[in-house]
Protein backbone atom coordinates (compact mmCIF):
# COMPACT_ATOMS: atom_id res chain seq x y z
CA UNK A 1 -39.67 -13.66 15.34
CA UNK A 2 -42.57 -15.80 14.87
CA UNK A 3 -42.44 -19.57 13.92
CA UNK A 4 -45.31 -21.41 12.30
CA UNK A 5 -45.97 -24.33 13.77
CA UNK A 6 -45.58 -27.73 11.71
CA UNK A 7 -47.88 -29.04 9.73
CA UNK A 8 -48.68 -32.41 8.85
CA UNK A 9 -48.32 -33.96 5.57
CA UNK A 10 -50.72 -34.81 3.84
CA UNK A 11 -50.71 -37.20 0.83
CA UNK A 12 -53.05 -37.86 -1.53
CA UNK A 13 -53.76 -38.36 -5.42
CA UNK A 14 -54.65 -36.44 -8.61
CA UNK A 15 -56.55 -38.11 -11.59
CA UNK A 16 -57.22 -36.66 -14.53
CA UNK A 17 -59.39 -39.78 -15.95
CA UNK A 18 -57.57 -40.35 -18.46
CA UNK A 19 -59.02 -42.79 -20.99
CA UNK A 20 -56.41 -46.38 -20.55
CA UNK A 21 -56.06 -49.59 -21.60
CA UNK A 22 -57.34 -52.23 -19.49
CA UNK A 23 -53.96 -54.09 -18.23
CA UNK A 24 -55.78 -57.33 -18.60
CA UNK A 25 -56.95 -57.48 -22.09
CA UNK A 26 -54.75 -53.90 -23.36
CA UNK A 27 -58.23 -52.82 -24.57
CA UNK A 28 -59.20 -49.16 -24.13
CA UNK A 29 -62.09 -48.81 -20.94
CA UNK A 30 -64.97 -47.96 -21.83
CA UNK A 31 -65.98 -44.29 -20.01
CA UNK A 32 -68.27 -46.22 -17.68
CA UNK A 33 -65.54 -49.08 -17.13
CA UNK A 34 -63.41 -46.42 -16.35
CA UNK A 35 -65.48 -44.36 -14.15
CA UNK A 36 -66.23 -47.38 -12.15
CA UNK A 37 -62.38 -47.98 -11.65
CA UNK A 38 -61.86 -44.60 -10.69
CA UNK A 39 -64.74 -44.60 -7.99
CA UNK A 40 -63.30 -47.87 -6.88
CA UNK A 41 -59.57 -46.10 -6.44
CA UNK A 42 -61.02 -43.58 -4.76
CA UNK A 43 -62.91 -45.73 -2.02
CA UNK A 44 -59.36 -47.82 -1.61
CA UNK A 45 -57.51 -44.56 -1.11
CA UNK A 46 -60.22 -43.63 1.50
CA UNK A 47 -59.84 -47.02 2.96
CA UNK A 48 -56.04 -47.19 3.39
CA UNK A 49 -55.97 -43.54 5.30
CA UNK A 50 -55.12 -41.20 2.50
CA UNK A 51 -56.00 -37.60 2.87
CA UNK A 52 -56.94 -36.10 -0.25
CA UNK A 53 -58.33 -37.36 -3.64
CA UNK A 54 -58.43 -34.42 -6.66
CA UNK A 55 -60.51 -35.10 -10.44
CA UNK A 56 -58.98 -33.14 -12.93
CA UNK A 57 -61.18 -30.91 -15.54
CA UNK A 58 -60.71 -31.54 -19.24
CA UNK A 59 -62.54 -30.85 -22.31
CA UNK A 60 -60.69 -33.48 -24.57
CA UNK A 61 -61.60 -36.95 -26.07
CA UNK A 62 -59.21 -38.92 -23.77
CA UNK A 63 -60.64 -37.61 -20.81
CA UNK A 64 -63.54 -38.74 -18.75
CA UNK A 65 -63.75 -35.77 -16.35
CA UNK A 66 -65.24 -33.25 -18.16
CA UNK A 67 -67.64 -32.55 -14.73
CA UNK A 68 -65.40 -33.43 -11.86
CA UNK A 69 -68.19 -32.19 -9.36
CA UNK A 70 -70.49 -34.87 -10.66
CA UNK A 71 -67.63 -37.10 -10.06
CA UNK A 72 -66.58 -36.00 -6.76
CA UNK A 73 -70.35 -36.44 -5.48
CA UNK A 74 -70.70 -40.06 -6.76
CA UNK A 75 -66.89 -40.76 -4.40
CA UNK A 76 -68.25 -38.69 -1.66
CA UNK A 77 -71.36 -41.31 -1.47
CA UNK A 78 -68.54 -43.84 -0.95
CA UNK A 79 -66.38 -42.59 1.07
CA UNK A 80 -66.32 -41.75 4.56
CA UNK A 81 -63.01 -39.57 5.52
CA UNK A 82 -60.76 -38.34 2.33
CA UNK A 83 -60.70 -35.08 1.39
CA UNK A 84 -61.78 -34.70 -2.49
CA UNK A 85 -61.44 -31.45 -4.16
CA UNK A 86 -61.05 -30.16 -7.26
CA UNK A 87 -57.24 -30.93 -9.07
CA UNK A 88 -57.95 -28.79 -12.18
CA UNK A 89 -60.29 -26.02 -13.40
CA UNK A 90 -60.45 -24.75 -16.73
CA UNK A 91 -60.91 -20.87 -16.89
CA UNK A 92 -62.18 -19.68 -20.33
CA UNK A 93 -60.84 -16.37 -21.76
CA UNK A 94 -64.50 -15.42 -20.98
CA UNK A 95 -64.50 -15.73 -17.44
CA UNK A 96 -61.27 -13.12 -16.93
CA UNK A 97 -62.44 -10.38 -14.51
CA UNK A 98 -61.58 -7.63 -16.76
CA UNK A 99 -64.13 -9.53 -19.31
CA UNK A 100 -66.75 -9.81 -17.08
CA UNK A 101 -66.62 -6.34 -15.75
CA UNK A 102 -67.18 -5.29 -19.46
CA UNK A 103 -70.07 -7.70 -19.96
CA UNK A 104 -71.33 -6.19 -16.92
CA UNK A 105 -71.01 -2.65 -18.02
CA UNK A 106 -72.84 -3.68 -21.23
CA UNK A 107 -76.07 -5.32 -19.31
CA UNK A 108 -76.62 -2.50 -17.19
């Protein structure tokens, strides 16, 4: 029987950029007050030796991260070793396989 071999673990965190009330002043942020806290968690998690940062996708008024790529770029210009990925992508009923093999049939 083959074992795997073990793996280290890796921790790391998940934001979904949620819109939130300063804990200062209980104000709301502002989206560019709280984009510029979230790049500023992310360098701090890069600095203190996590692995692995992941922006969320949403579509909704309380969210910031509507174009977590965009996001992840302006971390991975400062950062130097965390891993940041992708911690939620929304699929639309439009992108199903079986929907886009039908489109395809149609263009052709």
């Amino acid at each position: 029987m083959k074992t795997l071999a073990a793996q280290p673990i890796q921790i790391g965190i998940d934001s979904f950029v949620s819109a939130v009330a300063d804990p200062a002043t209980g104000l709301t942020m502002t989206p560019i007050e709280r984009m510029r806290n979230l790049l500023e968690e992310v360098e701090r998690a890069d600095q203190v030796g996590l692995d692995a940062f992941g922006v969320g996708e949403h579509h909704r008024r309380e969210f910031f991260d509507s174009a977590p790529a965009v996001i992840l770029a302006a971390a991975a210009a400062r950062t130097k070793q965390i891993r940041l990925n992708s911690a939620v992508t929304v699929l639309s009923a439009d992108d199903h396989p079986s929907e886009q093999r039908r489109h395809g049939a149609q263009r052709r």
